[in-house]
Every structure is written in structure tokens, then in C-alpha cells.
Protein backbone atom coordinates (compact mmCIF):
# COMPACT_ATOMS: atom_id res chain seq x y z
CA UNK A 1 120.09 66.08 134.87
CA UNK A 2 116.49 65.61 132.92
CA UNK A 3 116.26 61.79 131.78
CA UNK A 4 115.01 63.16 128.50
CA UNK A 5 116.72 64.41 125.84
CA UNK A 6 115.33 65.39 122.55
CA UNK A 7 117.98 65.65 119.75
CA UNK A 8 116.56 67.74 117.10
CA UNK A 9 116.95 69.76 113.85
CA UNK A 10 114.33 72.41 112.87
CA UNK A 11 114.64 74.88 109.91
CA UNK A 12 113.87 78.38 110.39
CA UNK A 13 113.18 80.95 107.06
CA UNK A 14 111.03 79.61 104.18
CA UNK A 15 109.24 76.51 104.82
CA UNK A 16 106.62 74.60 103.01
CA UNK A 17 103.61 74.56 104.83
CA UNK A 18 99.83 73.55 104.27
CA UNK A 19 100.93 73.96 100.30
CA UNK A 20 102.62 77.41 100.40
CA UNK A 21 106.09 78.53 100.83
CA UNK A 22 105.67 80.72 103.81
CA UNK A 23 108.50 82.33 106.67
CA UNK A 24 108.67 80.99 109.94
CA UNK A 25 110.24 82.98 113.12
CA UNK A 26 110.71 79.26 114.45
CA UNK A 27 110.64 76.07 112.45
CA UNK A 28 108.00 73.45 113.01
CA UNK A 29 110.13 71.05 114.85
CA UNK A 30 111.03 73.85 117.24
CA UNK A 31 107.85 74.21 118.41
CA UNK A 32 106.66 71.19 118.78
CA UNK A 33 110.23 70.10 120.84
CA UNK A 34 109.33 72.99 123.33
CA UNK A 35 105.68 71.52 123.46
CA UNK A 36 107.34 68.35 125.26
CA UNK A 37 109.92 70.16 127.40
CA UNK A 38 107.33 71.93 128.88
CA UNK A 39 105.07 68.71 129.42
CA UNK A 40 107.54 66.60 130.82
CA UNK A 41 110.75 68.03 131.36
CA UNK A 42 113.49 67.65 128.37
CA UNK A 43 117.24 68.70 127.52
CA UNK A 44 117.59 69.89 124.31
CA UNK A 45 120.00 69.12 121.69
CA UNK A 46 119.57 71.20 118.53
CA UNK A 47 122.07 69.58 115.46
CA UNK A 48 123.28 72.52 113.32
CA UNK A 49 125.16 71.83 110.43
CA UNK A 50 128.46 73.95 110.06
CA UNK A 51 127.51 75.42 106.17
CA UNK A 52 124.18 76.23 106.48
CA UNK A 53 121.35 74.80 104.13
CA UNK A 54 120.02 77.43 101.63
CA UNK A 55 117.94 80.24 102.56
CA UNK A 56 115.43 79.35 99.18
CA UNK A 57 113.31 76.41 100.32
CA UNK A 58 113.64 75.10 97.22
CA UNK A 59 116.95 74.56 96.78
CA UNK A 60 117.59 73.84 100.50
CA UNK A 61 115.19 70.32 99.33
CA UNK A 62 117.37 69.83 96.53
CA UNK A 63 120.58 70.48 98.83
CA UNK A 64 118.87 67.53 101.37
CA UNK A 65 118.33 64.74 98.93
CA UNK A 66 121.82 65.09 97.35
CA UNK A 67 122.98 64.75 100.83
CA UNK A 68 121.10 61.75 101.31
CA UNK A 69 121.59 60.21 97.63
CA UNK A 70 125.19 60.14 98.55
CA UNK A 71 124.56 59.24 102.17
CA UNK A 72 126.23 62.58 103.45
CA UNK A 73 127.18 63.11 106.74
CA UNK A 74 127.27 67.26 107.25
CA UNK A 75 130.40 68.80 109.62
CA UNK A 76 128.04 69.59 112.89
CA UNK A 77 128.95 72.92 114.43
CA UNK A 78 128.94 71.53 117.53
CA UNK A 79 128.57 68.01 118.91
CA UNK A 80 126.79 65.74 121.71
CA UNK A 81 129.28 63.34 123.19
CA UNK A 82 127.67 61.80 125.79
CA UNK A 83 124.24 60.55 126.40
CA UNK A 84 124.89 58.41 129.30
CA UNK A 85 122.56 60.40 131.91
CA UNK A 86 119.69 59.83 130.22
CA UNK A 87 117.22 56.80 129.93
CA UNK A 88 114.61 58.51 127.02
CA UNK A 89 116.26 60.23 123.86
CA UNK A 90 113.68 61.59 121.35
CA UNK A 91 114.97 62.53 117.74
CA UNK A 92 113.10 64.84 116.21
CA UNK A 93 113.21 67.00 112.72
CA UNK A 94 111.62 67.81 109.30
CA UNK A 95 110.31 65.01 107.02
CA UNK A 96 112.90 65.60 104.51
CA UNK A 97 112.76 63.21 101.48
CA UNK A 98 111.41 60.19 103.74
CA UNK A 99 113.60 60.59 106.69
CA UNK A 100 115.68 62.87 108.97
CA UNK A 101 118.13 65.61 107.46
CA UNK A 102 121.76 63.74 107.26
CA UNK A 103 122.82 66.42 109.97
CA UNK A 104 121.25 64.16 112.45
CA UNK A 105 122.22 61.01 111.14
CA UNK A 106 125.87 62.85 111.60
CA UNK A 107 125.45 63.14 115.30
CA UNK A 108 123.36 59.98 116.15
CA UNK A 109 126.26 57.82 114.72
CA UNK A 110 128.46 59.30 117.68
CA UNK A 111 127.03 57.80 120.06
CA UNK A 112 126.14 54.88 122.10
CA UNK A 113 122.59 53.99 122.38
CA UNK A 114 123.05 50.67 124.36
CA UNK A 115 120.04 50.06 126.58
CA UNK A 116 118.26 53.56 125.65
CA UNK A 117 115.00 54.02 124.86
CA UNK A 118 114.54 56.36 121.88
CA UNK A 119 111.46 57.70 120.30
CA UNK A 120 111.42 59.04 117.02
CA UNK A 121 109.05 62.43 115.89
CA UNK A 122 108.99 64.17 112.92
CA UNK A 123 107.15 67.09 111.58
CA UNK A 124 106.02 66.89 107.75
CA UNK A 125 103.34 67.40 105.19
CA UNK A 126 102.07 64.43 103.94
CA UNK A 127 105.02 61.61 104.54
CA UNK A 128 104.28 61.07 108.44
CA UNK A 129 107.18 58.83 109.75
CA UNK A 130 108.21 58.03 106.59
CA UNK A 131 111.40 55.67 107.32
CA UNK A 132 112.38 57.57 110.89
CA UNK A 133 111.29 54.09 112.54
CA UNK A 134 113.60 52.06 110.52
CA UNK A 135 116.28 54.33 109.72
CA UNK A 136 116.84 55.03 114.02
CA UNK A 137 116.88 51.10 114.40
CA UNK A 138 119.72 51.44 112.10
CA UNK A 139 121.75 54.36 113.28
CA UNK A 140 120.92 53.39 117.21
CA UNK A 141 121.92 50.00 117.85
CA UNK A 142 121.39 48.69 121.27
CA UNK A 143 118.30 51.11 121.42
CA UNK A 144 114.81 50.21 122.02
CA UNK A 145 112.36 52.25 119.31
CA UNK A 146 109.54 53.22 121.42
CA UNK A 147 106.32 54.85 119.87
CA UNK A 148 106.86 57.21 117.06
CA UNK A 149 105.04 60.83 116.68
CA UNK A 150 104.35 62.68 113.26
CA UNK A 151 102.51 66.26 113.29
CA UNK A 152 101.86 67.73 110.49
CA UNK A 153 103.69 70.81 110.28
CA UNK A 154 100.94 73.48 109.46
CA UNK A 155 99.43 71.97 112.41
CA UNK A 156 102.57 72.46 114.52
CA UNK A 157 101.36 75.75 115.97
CA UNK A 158 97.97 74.61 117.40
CA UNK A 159 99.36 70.66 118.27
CA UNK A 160 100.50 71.50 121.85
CA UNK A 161 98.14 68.89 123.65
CA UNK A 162 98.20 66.21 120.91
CA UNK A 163 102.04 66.10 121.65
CA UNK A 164 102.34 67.37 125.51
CA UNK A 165 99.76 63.72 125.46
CA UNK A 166 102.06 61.47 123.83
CA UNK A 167 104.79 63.35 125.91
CA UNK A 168 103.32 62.17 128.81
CA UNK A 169 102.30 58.99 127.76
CA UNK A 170 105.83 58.09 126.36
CA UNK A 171 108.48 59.96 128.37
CA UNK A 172 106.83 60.86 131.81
């Protein structure tokens, strides 16, 4: 079993990017998740939440910050149960109203982070990190937050060495 694991949530369809609503085959986090499994070896976890999020961008953001207004935690279609063969866990997902969609948040409270390292990454436009640093020391207790990553997400497509780099750097 990889030592890495990278728990992640992309969205797929209409996205905003670089100030336009646009379709993409593969959501930003997607791509840049496969950018690090190929650098330095990763299992991947994708969280996908049981009713699906709109198909209009638009009201898939308004969907996302009711969920996190009332501190939401989305049915999962399926779950991770177990981390305990792995020493790295990245989280990684959309920017979504200053943090990580609550379908995350639903499977990161499942488990035990005692003595893991985990590194958080999220793709955005404009709101970097946003609280993914503080809101992971919350959800992961008995982790160790190593060094975050934020790529802009109309750069996500052309970012494969600024994130195999920090890949290496941070999970290698």
C-alpha cells in the first residue's frame, strides 16, 4: 500500500474559471490530484456526495454555502474507513465559500488522524487556502498540518510541475 493518500472532491460540468462559467471534462481538483499521483505515488480517495450538487454552477454555490451556514454534513455514497496504512494524507477540493465542500468535512470526521501527517490543497480563484489550514486542524485531531498548496484553478491545466514540486518536496 502507497503511504499517500489524497482524499479529494472535484466538480465536473460548469465551473467558474479565470471569470467565466465554462464546462470541464474533469474538474480542477482532478487534475491537479493526478499531477501528484504521478509524481510521487498516491491512493486516491474521491468523496461523492449521495444527491448530487446542481448541474447550474450557480446554484450548485448557493447549494454549498447553505450546507455550510448550517454546518451540513452530506450522506457520502461511499465511505473511507480506515487510514491506518498510511503516514501522508492530502485533502484536496474546490475553494468553496472559504473552505472545503461539507462532503469532505463528512468523511474526514470518520476517521482517526492520530500521528498523521496531513497536507491540505485546494484549487480556487482568488481565496487561496482560505480557512483549509484551520478548518483540517479542527476536523483532524492528532494530525500534524504540514505545508498547504493553493492553484488557481484556470491554472490547473498547465500547473503540473508547480505541484509534482511541492509533491516531492512534501510527500516523497
Amino acid at each position: 500500500m502507497s503511504r499517500n493518500l489524497i482524499i479529494y472532491y472535484s466538480r465536473r460540468g460548469q465551473n467558474y474559471v479565470g471569470g467565466s462559467i465554462v464546462n470541464l471534462a474533469r474538474g480542477n481538483t482532478e487534475l491537479v490530484v493526478g499531477y501528484i499521483a504521478d509524481a510521487v505515488g498516491a491512493d486516491l480517495f474521491e468523496v461523492v456526495t449521495a444527491k448530487p450538487y446542481s448541474e447550474d454552477y450557480t446554484a450548485c454555490t448557493e447549494e454549498a454555502k447553505a450546507e455550510l451556514r448550517s454546518h451540513a454534513r452530506p450522506e457520502l455514497r461511499n465511505y473511507l474507513s480506515d487510514i491506518s496504512g498510511y503516514d501522508r494524507i492530502t485533502v484536496a477540493g474546490p475553494c468553496w465559500w472559504g473552505t472545503y465542500p461539507c462532503g469532505v468535512f463528512t468523511q474526514l470526521e470518520k476517521l482517526d488522524f492520530t500521528g498523521k501527517r496531513v497536507f491540505p490543497l485546494m484549487t480556487h480563484e482568488g481565496s487561496g487556502l482560505g480557512r483549509a489550514v484551520r478548518d483540517l486542524r479542527d476536523c483532524c485531531r492528532g494530525a500534524d498540518i504540514g505545508a498547504g498548496l493553493a492553484v488557481w484553478g484556470s491554472e490547473a491545466p498547465d500547473a503540473r510541475e508547480t505541484v509534482s514540486a511541492w509533491a516531492r518536496q512534501h510527500l516523497a
